[in-house]
PDB file of N, CA and C in Angstrom:
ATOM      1  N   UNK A   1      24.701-102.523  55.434  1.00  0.00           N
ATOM      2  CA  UNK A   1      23.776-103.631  55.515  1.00  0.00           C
ATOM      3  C   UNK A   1      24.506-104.935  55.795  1.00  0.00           C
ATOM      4  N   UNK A   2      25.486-104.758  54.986  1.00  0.00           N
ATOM      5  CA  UNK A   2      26.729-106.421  55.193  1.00  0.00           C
ATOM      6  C   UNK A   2      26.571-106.510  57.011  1.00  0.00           C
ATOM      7  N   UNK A   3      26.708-105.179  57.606  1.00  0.00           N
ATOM      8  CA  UNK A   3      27.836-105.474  58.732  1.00  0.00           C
ATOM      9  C   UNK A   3      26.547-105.876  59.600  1.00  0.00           C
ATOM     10  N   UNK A   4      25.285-105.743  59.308  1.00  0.00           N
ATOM     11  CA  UNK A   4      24.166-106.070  60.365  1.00  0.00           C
ATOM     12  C   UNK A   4      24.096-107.722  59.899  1.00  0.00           C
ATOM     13  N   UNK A   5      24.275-107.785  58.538  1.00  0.00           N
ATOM     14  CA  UNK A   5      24.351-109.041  58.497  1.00  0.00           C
ATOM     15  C   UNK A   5      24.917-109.862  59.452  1.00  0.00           C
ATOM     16  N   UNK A   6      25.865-109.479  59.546  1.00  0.00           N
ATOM     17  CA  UNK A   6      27.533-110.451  59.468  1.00  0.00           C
ATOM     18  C   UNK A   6      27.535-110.504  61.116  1.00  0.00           C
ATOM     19  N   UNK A   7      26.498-109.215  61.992  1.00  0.00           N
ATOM     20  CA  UNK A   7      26.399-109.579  62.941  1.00  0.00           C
ATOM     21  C   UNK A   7      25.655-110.803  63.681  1.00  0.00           C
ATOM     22  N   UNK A   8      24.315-110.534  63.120  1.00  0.00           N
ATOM     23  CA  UNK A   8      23.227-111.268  62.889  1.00  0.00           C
ATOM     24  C   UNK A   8      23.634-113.275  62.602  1.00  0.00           C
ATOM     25  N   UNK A   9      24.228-113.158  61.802  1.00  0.00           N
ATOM     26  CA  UNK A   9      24.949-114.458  61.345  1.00  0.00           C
ATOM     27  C   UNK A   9      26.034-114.602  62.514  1.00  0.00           C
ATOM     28  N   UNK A  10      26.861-114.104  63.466  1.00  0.00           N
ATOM     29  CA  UNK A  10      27.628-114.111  64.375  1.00  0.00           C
ATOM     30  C   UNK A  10      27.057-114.547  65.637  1.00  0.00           C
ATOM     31  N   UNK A  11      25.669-113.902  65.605  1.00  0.00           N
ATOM     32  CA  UNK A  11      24.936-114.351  67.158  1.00  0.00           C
ATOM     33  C   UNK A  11      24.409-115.359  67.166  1.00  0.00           C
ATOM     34  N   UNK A  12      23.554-115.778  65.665  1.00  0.00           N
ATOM     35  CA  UNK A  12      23.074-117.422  65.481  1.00  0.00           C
ATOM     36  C   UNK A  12      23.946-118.911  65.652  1.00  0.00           C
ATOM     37  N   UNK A  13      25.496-118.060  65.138  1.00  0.00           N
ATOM     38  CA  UNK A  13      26.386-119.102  65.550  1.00  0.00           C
ATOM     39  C   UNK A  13      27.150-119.447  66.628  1.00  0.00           C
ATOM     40  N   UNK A  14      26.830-118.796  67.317  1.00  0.00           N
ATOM     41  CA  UNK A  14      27.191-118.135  68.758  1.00  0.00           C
ATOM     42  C   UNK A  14      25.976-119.272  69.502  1.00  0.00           C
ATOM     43  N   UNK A  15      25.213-118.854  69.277  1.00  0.00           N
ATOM     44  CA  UNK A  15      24.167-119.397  69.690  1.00  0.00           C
ATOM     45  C   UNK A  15      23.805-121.267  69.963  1.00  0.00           C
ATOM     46  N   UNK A  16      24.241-121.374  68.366  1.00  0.00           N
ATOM     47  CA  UNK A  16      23.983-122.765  67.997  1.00  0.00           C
ATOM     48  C   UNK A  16      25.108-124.053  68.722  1.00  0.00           C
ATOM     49  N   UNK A  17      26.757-123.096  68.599  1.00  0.00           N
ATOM     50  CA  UNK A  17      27.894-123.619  69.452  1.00  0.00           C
ATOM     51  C   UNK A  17      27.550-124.101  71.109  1.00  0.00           C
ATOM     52  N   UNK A  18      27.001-123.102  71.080  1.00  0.00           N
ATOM     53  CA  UNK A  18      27.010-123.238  73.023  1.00  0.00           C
ATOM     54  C   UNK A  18      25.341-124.106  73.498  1.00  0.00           C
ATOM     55  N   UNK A  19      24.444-124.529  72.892  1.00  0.00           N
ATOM     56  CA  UNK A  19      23.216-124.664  72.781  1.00  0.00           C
ATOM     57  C   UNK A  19      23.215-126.509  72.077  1.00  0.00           C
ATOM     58  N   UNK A  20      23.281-127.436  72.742  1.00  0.00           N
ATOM     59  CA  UNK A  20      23.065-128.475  71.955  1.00  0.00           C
ATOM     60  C   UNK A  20      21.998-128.980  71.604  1.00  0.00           C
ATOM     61  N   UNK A  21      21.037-128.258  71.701  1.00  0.00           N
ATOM     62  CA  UNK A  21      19.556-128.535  71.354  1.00  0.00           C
ATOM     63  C   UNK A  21      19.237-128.232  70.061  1.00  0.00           C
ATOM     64  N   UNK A  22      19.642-125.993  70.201  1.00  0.00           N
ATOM     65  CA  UNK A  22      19.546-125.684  68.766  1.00  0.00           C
ATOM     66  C   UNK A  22      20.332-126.254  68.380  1.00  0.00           C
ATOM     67  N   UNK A  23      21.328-126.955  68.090  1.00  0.00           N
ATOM     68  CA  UNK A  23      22.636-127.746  67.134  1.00  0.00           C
ATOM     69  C   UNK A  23      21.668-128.626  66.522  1.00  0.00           C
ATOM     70  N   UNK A  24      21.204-129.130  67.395  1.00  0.00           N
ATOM     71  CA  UNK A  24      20.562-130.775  66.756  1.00  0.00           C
ATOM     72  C   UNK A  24      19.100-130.136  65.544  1.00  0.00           C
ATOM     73  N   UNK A  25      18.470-129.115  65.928  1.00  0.00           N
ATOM     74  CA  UNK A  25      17.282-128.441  65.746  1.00  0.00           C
ATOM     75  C   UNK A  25      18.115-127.753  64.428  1.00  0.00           C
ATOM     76  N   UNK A  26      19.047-127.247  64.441  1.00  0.00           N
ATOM     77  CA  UNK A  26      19.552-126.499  63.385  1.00  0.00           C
ATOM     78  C   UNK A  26      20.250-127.463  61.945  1.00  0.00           C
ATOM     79  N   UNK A  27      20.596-128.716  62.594  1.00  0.00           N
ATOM     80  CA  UNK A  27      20.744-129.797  61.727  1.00  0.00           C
ATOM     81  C   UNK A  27      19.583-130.378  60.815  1.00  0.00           C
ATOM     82  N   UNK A  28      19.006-130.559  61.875  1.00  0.00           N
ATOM     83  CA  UNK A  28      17.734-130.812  61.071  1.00  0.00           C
ATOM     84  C   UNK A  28      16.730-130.023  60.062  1.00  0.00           C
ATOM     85  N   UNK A  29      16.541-128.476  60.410  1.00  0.00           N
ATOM     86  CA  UNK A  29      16.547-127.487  59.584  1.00  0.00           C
ATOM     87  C   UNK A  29      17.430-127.567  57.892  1.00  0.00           C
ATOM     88  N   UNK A  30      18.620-128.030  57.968  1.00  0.00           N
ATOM     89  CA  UNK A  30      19.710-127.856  57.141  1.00  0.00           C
ATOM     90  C   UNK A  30      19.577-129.370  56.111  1.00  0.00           C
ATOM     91  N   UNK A  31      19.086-130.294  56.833  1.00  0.00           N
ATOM     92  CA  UNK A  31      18.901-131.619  56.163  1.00  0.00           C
ATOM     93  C   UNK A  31      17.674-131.196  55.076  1.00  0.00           C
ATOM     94  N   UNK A  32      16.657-129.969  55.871  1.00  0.00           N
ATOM     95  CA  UNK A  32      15.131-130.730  54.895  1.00  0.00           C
ATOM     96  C   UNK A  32      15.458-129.467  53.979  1.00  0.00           C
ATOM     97  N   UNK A  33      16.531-127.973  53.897  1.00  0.00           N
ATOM     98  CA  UNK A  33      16.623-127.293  52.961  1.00  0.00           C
ATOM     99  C   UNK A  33      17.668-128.017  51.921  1.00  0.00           C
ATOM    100  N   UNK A  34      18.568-128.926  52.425  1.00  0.00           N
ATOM    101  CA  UNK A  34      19.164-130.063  51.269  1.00  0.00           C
ATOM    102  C   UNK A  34      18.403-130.682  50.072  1.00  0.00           C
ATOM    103  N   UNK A  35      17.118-131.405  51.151  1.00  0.00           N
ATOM    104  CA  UNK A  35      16.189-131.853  50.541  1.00  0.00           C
ATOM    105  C   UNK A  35      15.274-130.959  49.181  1.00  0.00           C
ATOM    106  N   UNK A  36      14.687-129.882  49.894  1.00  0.00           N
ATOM    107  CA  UNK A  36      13.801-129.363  49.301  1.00  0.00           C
ATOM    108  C   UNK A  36      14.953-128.637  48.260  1.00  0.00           C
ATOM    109  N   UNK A  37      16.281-128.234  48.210  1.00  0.00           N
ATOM    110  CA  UNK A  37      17.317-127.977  46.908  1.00  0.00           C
ATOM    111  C   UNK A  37      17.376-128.719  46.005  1.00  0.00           C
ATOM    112  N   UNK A  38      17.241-130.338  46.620  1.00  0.00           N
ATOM    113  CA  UNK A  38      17.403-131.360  45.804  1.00  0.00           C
ATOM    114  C   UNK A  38      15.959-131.539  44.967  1.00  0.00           C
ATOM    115  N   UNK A  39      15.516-131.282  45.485  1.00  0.00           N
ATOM    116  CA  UNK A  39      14.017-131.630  44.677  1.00  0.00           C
ATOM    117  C   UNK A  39      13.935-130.611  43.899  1.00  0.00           C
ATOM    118  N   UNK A  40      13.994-129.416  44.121  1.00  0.00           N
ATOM    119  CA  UNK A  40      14.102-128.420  42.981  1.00  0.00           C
ATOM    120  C   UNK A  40      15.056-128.078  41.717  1.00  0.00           C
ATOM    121  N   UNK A  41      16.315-128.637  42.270  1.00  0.00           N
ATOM    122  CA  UNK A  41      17.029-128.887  41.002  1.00  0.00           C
ATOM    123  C   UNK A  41      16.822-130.373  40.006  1.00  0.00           C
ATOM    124  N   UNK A  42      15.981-130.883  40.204  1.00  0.00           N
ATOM    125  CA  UNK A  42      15.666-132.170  39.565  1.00  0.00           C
ATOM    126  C   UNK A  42      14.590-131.794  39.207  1.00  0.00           C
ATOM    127  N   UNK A  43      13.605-131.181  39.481  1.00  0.00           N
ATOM    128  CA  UNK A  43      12.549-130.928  38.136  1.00  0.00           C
ATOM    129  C   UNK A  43      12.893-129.842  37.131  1.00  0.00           C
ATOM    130  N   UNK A  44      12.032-129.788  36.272  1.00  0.00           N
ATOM    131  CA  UNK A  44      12.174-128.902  34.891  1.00  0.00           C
ATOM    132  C   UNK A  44      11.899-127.816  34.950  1.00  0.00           C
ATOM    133  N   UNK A  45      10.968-127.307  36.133  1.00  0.00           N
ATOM    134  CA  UNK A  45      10.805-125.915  35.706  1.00  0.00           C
ATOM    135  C   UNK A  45      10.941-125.289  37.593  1.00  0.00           C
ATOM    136  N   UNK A  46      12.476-125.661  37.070  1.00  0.00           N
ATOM    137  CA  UNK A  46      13.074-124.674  38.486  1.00  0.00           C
ATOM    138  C   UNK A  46      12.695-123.704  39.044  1.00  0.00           C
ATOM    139  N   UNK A  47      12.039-122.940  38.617  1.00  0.00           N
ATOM    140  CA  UNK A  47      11.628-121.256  39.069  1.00  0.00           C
ATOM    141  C   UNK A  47      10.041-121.789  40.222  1.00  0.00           C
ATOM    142  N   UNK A  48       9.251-122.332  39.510  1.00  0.00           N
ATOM    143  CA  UNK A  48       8.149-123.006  39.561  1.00  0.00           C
ATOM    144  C   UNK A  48       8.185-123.855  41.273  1.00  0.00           C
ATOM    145  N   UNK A  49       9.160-124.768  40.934  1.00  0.00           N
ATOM    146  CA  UNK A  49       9.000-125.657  42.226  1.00  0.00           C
ATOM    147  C   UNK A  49       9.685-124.704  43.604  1.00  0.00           C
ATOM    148  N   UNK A  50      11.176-123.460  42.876  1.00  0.00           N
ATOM    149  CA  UNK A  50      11.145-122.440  43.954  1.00  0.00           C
ATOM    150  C   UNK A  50       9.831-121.961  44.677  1.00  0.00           C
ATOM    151  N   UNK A  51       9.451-121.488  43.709  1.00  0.00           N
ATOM    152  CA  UNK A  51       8.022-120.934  44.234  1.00  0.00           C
ATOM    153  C   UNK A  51       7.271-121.620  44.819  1.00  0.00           C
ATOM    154  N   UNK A  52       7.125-122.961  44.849  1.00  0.00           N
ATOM    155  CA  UNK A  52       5.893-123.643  45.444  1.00  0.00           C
ATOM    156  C   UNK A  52       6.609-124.095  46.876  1.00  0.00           C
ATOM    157  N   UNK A  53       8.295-124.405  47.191  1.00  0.00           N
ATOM    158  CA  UNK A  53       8.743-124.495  48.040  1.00  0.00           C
ATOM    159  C   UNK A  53       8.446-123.567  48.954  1.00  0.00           C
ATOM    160  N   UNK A  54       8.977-122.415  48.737  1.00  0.00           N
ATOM    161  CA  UNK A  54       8.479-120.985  49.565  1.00  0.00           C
ATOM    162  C   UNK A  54       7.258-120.915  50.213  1.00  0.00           C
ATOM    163  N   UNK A  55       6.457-121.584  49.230  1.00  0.00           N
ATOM    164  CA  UNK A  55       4.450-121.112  49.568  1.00  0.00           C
ATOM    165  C   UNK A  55       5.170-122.151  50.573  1.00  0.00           C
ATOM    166  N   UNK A  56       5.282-123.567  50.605  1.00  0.00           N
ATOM    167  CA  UNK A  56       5.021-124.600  51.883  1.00  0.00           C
ATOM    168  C   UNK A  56       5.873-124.341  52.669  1.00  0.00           C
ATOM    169  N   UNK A  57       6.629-123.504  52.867  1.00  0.00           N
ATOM    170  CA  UNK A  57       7.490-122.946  54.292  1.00  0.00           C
ATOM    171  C   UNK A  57       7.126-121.199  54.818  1.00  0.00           C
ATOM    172  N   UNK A  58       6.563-120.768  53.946  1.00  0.00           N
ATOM    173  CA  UNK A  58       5.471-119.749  54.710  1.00  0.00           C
ATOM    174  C   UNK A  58       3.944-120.097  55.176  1.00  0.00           C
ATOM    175  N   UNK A  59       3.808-120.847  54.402  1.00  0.00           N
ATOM    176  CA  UNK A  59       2.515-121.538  55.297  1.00  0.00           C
ATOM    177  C   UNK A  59       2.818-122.169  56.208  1.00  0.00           C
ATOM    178  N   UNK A  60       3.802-123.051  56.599  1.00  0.00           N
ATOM    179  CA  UNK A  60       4.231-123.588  57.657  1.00  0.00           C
ATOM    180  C   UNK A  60       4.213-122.669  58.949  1.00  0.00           C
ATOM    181  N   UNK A  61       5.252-121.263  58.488  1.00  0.00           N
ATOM    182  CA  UNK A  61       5.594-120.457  59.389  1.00  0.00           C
ATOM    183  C   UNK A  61       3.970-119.990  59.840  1.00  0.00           C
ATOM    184  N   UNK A  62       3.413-119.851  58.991  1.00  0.00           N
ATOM    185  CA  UNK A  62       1.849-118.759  59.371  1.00  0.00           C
ATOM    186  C   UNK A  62       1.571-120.107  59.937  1.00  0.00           C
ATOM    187  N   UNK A  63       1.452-120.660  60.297  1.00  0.00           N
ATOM    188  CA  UNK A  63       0.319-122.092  60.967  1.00  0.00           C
ATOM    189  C   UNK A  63      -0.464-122.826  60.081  1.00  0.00           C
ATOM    190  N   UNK A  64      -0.872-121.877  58.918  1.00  0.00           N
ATOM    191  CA  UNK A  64      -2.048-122.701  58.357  1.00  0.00           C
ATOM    192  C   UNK A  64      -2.115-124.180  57.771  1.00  0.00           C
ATOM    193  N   UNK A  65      -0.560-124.565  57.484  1.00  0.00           N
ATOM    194  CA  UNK A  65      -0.945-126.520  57.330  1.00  0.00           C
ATOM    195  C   UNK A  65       0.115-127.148  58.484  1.00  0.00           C
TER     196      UNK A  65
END
């Protein structure tokens, strides 16, 4: 399973190097999971705001907000 990983993770970076669009697109990705870490380790019931993070980035992905 590692090694499909490790491929998988090889082609995205592959990808992102040669691609200055995804670079900029992949930065920005990386800024708002900073964010949304940061916000979850600053409230009290860590498990909780995991969870509600998740719901607003699968709803994102499905379209619905």
């Amino acid at each position: 399973m590692s090694f499909l990983l490790r491929h998988i993770a090889r082609y995205a970076v592959q990808k992102l190097t040669s691609d200055p669009q995804a670079r900029e697109q992949a930065a920005k990705a990386a800024r708002v999971v900073v964010g949304k870490a940061k916000q979850i380790t600053r409230g009290e019931d860590k498990a909780r705001a995991a969870g509600r993070a998740v719901r607003r980035v699968l709803n994102k992905l499905q379209g619905d907000r």
